[in-house]
N, C-alpha and C. Protein backbone atom coordinates (compact mmCIF):
# COMPACT_ATOMS: atom_id res chain seq x y z
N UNK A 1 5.90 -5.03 16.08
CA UNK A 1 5.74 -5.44 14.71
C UNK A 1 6.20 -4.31 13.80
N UNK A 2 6.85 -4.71 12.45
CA UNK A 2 7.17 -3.65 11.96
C UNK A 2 6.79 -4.43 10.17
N UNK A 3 6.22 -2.76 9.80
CA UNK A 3 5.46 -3.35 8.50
C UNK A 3 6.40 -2.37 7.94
N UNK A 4 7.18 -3.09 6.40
CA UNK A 4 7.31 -2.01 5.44
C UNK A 4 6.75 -2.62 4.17
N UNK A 5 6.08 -0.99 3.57
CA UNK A 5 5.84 -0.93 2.19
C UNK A 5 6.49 -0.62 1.33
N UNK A 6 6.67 -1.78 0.15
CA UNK A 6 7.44 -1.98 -1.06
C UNK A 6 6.95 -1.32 -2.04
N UNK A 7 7.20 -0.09 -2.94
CA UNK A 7 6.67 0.03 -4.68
C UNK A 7 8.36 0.17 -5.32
N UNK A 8 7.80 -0.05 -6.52
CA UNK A 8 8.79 -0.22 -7.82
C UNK A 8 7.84 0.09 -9.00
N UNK A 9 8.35 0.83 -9.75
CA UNK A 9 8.10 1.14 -11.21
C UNK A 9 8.03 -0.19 -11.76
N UNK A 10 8.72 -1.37 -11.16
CA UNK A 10 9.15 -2.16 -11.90
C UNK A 10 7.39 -2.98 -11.69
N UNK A 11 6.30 -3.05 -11.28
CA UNK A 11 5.39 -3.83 -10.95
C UNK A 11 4.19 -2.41 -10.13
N UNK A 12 2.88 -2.58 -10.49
CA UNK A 12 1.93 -2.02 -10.30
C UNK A 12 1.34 -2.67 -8.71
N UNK A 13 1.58 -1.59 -7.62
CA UNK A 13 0.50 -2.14 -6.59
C UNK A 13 1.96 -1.92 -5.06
N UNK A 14 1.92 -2.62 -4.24
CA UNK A 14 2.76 -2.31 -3.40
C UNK A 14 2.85 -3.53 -2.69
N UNK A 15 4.03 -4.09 -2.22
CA UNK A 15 3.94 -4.83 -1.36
C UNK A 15 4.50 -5.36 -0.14
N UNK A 16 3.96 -5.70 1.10
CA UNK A 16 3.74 -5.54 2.49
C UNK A 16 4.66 -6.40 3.28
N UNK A 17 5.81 -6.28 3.75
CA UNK A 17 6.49 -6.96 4.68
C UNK A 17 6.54 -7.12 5.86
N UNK A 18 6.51 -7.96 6.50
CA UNK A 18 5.93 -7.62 8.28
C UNK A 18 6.87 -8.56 8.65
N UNK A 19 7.67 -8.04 9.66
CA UNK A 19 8.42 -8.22 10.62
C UNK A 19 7.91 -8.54 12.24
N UNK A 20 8.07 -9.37 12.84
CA UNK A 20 7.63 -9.45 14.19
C UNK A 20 8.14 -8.74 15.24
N UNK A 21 7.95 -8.70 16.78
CA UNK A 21 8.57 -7.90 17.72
C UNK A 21 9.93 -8.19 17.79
N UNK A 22 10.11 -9.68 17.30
CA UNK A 22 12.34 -9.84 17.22
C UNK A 22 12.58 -9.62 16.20
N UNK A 23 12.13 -8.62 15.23
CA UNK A 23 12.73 -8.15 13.67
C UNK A 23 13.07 -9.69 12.79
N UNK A 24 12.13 -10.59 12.96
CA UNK A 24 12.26 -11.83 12.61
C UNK A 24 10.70 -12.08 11.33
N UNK A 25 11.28 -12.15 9.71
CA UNK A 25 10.57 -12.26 8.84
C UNK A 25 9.16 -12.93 9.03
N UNK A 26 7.98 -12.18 9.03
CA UNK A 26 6.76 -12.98 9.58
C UNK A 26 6.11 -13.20 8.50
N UNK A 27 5.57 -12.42 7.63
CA UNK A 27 5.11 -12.48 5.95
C UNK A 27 5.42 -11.68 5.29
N UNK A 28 5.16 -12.07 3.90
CA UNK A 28 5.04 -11.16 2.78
C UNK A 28 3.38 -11.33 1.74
N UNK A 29 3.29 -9.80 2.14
CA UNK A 29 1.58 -9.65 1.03
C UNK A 29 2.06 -9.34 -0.18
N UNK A 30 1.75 -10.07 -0.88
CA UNK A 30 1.60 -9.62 -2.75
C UNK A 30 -0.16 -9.06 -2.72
N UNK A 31 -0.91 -9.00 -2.04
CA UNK A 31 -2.34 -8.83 -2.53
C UNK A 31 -2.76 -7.90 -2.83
N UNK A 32 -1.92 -6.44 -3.03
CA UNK A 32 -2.41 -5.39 -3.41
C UNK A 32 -1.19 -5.45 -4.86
N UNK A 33 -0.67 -6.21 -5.14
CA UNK A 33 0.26 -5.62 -5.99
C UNK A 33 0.12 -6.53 -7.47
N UNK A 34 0.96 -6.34 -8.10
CA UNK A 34 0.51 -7.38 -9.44
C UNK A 34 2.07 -7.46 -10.03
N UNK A 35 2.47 -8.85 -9.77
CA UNK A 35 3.96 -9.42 -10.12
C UNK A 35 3.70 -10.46 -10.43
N UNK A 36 4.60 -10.97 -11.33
CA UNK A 36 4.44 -12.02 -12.49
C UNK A 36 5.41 -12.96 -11.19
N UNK A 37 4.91 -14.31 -11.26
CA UNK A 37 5.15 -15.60 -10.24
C UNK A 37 6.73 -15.25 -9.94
N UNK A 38 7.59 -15.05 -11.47
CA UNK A 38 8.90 -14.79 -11.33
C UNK A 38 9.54 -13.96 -10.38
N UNK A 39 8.52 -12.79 -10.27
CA UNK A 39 9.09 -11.37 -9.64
C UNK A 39 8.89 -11.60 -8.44
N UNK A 40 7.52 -12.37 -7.56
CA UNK A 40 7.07 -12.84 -6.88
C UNK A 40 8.67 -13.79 -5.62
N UNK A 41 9.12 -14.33 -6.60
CA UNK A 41 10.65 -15.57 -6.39
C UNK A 41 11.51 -14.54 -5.67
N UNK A 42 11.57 -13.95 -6.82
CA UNK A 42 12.82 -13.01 -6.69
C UNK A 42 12.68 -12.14 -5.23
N UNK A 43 11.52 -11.65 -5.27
CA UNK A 43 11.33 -10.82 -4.10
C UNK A 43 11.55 -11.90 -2.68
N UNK A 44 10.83 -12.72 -2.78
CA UNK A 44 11.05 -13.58 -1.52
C UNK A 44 11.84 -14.35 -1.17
N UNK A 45 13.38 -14.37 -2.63
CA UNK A 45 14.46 -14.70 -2.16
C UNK A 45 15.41 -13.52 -1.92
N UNK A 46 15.16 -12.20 -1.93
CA UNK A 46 16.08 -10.64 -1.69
C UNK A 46 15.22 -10.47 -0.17
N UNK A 47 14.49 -10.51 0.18
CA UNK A 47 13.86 -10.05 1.54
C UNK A 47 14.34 -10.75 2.36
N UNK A 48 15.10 -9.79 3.52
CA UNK A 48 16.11 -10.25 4.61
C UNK A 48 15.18 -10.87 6.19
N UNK A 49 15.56 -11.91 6.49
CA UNK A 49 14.98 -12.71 7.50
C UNK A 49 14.93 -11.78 8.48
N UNK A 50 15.77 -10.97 8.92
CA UNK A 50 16.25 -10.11 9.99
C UNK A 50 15.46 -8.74 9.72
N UNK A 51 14.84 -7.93 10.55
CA UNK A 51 14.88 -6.56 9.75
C UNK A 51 16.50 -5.74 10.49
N UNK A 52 16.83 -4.70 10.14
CA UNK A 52 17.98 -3.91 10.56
C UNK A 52 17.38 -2.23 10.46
N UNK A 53 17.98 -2.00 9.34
CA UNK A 53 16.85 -0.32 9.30
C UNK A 53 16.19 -0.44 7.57
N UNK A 54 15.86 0.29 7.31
CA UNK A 54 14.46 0.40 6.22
C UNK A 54 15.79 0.50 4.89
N UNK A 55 16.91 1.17 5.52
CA UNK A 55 17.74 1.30 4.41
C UNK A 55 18.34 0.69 3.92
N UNK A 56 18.76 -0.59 4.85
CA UNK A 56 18.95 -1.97 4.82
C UNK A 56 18.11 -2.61 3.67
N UNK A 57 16.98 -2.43 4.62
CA UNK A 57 15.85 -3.17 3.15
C UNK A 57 15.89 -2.53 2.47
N UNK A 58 15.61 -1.50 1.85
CA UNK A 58 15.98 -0.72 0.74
C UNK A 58 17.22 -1.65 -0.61
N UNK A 59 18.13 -1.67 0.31
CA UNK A 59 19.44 -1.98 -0.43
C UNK A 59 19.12 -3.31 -0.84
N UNK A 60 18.49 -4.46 -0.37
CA UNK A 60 19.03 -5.70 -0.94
C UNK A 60 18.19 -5.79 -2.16
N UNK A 61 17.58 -5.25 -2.73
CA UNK A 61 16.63 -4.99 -4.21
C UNK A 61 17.75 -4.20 -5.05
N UNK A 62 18.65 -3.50 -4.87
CA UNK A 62 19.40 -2.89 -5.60
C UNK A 62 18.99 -1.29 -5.31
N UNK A 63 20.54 -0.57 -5.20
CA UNK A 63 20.09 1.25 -5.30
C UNK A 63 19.22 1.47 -6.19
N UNK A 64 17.78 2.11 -5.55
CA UNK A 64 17.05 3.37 -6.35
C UNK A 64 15.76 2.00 -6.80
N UNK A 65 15.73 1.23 -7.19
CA UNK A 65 15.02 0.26 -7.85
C UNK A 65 13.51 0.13 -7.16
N UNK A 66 13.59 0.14 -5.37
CA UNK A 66 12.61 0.10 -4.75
C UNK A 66 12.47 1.09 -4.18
N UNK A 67 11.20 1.66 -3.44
CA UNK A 67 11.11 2.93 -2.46
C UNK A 67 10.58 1.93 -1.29
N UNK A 68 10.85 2.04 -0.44
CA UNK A 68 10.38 1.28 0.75
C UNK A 68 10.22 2.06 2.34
N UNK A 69 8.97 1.97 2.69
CA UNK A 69 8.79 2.58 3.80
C UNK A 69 8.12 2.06 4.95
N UNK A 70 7.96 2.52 6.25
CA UNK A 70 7.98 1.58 7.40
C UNK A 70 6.25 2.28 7.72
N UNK A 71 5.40 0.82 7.35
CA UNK A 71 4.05 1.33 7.90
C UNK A 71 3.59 2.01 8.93
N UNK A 72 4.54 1.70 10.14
CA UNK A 72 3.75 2.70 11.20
C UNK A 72 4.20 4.55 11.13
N UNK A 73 4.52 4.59 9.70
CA UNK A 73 4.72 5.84 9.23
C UNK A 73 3.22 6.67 9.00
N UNK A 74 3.19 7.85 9.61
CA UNK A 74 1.82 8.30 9.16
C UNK A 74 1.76 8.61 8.03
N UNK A 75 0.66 8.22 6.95
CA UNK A 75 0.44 8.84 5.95
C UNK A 75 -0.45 9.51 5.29
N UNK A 76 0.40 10.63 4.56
CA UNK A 76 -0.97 11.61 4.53
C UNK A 76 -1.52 11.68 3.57
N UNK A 77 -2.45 12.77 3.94
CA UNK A 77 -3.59 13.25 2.59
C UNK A 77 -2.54 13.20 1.18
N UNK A 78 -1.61 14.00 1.35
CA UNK A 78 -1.56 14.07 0.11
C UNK A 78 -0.93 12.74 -0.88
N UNK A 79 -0.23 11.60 0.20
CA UNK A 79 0.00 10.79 -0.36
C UNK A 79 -1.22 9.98 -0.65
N UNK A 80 -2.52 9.90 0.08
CA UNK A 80 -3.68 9.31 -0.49
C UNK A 80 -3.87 10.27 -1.71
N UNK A 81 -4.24 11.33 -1.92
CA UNK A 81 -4.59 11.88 -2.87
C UNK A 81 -3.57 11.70 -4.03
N UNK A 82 -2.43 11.72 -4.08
CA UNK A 82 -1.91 11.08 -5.15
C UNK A 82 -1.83 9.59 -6.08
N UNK A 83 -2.07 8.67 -4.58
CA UNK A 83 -2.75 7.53 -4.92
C UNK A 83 -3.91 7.20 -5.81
N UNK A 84 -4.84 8.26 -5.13
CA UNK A 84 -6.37 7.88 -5.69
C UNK A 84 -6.20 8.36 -7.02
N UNK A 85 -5.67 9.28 -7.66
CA UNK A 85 -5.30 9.72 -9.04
C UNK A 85 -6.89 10.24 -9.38
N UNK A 86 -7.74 10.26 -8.70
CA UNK A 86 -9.19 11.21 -9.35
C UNK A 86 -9.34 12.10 -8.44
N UNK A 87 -9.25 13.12 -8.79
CA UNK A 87 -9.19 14.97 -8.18
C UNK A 87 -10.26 15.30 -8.07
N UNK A 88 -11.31 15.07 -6.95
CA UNK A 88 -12.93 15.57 -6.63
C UNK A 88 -13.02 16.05 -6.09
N UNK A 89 -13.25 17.23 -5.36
CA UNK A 89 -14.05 17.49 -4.17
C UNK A 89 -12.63 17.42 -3.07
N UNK A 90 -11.39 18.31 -3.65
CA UNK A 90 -10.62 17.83 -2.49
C UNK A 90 -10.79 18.38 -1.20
N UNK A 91 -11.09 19.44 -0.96
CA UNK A 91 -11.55 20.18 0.15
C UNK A 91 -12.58 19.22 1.41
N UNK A 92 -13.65 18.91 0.44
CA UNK A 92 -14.37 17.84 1.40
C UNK A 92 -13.77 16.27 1.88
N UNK A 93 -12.64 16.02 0.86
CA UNK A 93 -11.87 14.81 1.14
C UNK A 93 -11.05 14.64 2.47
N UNK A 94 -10.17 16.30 2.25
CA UNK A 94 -9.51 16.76 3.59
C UNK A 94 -10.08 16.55 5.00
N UNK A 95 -11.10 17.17 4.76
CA UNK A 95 -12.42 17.29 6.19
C UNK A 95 -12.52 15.34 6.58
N UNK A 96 -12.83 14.47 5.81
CA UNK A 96 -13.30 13.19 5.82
C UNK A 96 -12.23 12.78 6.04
N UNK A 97 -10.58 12.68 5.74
CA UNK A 97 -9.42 11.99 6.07
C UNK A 97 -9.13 12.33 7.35
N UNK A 98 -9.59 13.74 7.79
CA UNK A 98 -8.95 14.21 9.05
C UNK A 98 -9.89 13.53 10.10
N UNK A 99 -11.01 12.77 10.32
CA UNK A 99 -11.90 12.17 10.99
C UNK A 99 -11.31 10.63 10.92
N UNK A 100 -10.44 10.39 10.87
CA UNK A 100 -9.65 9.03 10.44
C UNK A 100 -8.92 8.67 11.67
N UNK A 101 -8.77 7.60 12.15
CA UNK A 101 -7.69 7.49 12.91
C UNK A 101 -6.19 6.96 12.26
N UNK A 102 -5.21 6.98 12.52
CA UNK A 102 -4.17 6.62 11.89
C UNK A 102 -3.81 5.62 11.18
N UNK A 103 -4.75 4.24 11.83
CA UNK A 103 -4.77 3.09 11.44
C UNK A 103 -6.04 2.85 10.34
N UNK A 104 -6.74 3.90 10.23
CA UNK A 104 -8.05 4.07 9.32
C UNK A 104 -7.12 4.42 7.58
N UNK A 105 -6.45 5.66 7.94
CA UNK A 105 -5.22 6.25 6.99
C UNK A 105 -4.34 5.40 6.32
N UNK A 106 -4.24 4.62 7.64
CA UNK A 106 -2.93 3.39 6.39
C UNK A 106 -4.09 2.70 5.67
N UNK A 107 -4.75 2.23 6.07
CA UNK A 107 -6.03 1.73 5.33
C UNK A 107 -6.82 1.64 4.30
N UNK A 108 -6.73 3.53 4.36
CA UNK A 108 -7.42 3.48 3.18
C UNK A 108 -6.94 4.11 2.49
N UNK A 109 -5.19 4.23 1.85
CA UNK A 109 -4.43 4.05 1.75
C UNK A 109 -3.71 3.16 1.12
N UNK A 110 -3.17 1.60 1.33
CA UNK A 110 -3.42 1.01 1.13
C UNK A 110 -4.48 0.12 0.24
N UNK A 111 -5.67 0.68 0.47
CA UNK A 111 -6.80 -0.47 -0.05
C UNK A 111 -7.20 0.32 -1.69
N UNK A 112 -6.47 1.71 -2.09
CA UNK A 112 -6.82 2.39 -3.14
C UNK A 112 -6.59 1.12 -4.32
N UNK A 113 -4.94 0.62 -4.45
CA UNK A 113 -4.88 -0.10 -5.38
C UNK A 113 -5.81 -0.97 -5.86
N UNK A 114 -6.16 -1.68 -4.63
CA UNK A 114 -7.17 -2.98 -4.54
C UNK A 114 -8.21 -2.43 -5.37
N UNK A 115 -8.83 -1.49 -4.86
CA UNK A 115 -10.13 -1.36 -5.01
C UNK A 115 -10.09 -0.53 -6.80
N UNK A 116 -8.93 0.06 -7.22
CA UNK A 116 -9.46 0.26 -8.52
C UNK A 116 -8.81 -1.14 -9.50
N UNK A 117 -7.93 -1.88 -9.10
CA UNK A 117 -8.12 -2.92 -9.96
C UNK A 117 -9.41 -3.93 -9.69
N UNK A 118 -10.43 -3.99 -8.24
CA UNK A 118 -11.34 -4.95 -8.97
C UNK A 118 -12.13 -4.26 -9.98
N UNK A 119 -12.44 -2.72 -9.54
CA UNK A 119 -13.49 -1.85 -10.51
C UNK A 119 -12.77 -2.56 -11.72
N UNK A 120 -11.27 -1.90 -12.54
CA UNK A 120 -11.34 -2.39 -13.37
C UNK A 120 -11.61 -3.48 -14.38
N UNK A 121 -11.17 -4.82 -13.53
CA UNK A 121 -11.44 -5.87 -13.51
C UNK A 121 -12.59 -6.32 -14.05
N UNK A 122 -13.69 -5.65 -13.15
CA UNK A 122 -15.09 -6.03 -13.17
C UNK A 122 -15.88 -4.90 -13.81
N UNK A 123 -15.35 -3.72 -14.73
CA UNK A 123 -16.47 -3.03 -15.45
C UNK A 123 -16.98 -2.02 -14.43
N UNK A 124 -16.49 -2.17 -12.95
CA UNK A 124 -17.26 -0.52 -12.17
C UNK A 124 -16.84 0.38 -12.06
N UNK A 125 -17.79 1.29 -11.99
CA UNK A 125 -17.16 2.79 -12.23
C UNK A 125 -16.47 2.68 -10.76
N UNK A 126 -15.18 3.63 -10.88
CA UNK A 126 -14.70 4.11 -9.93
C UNK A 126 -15.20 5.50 -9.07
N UNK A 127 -15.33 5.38 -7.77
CA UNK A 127 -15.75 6.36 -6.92
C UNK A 127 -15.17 7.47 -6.71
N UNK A 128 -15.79 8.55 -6.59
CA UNK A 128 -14.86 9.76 -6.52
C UNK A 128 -14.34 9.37 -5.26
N UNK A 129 -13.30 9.83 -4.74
CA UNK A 129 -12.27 9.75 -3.37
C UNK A 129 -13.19 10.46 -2.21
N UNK A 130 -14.39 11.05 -2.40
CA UNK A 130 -14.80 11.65 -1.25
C UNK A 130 -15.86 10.74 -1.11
N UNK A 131 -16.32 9.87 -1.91
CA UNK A 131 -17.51 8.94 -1.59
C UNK A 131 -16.31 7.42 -0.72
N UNK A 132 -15.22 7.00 -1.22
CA UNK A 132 -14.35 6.00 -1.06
C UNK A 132 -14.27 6.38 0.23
N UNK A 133 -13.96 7.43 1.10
CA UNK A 133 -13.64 7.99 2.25
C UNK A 133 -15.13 8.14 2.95
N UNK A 134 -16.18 8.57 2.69
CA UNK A 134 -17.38 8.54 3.50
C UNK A 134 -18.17 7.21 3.87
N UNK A 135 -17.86 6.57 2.38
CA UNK A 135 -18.89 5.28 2.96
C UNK A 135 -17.40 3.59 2.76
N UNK A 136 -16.54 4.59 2.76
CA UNK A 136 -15.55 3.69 3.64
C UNK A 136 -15.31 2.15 3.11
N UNK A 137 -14.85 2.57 1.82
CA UNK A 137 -14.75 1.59 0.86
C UNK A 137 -13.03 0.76 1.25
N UNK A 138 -12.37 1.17 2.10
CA UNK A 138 -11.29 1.17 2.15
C UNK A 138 -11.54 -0.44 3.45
N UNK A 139 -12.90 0.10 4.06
CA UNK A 139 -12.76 -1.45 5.06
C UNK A 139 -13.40 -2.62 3.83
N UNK A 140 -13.45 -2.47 2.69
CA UNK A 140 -14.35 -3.59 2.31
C UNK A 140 -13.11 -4.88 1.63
N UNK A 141 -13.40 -5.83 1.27
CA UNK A 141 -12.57 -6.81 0.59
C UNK A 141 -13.06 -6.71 -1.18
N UNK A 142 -11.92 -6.24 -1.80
CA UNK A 142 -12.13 -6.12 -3.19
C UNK A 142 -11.63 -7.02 -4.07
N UNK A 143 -11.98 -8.23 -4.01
CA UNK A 143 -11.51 -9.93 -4.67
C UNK A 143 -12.12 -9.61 -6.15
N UNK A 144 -11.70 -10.21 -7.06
CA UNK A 144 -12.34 -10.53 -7.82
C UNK A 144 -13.04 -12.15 -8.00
């Protein structure tokens, strides 16, 4: 299976393409991201049935427009910490990400967007990144 992650300036959030074991289009997640129905079209008529390489996908959105990367990429602290955009306690954050397994990392990772648009959404304070990482806010479902 091969997952890549979509961002663009052009739309807030990221979104998830998964490819099967024959590089054969399996879905597309909008659920962390926020695109107007239109952008939504557009994307799921530019996303190639086939995968080939990441640069491939890259290209059919147009040069530079998308950044796109292949989930079973490890990702790190510091790209969570740039994500989470609230600077707490990074030292103890480090210690708590490194107790992660890889698939914990894409995770929670991933689930940052979610989880500060329901806060916003819904009026809750947002968690410092070392509480999000201890009591593991990253496995929860953040619907509004």
């Amino acid at each position: 299976m091969i997952k890549v992650i979509t961002k663009s300036p052009l739309f807030q959030g990221d979104v998830e393409v998964v490819y099967n074991k024959n590089k054969e289009l399996e879905s597309i997640s909008f659920e962390v991201a926020e695109l107007s129905e239109l952008q939504k079209s557009f994307f799921k008529n530019k996303v190639a049935l086939k995968f080939t390489t990441i640069e491939d996908f890259a290209k059919q959105f147009g040069e530079g427009k998308f950044t796109c990367v292949l989930g079973h990429m490890a990702i790190t602290f510091d790209m969570f910490w740039d994500e989470y955009q609230k600077k707490i306690n990074k030292d103890r954050c480090v210690k708590l990400w490194k107790k992660l397994t890889e698939a914990e990392m894409f995770d929670a990772y991933r689930s940052v967007k979610k989880y500060k648009s329901f806060c916003n959404k819904t009026g809750r304070f947002v968690a410092d990144p070392e509480t999000y990482l201890a009591k593991r806010y990253f496995e929860s479902e953040w619907k509004v």
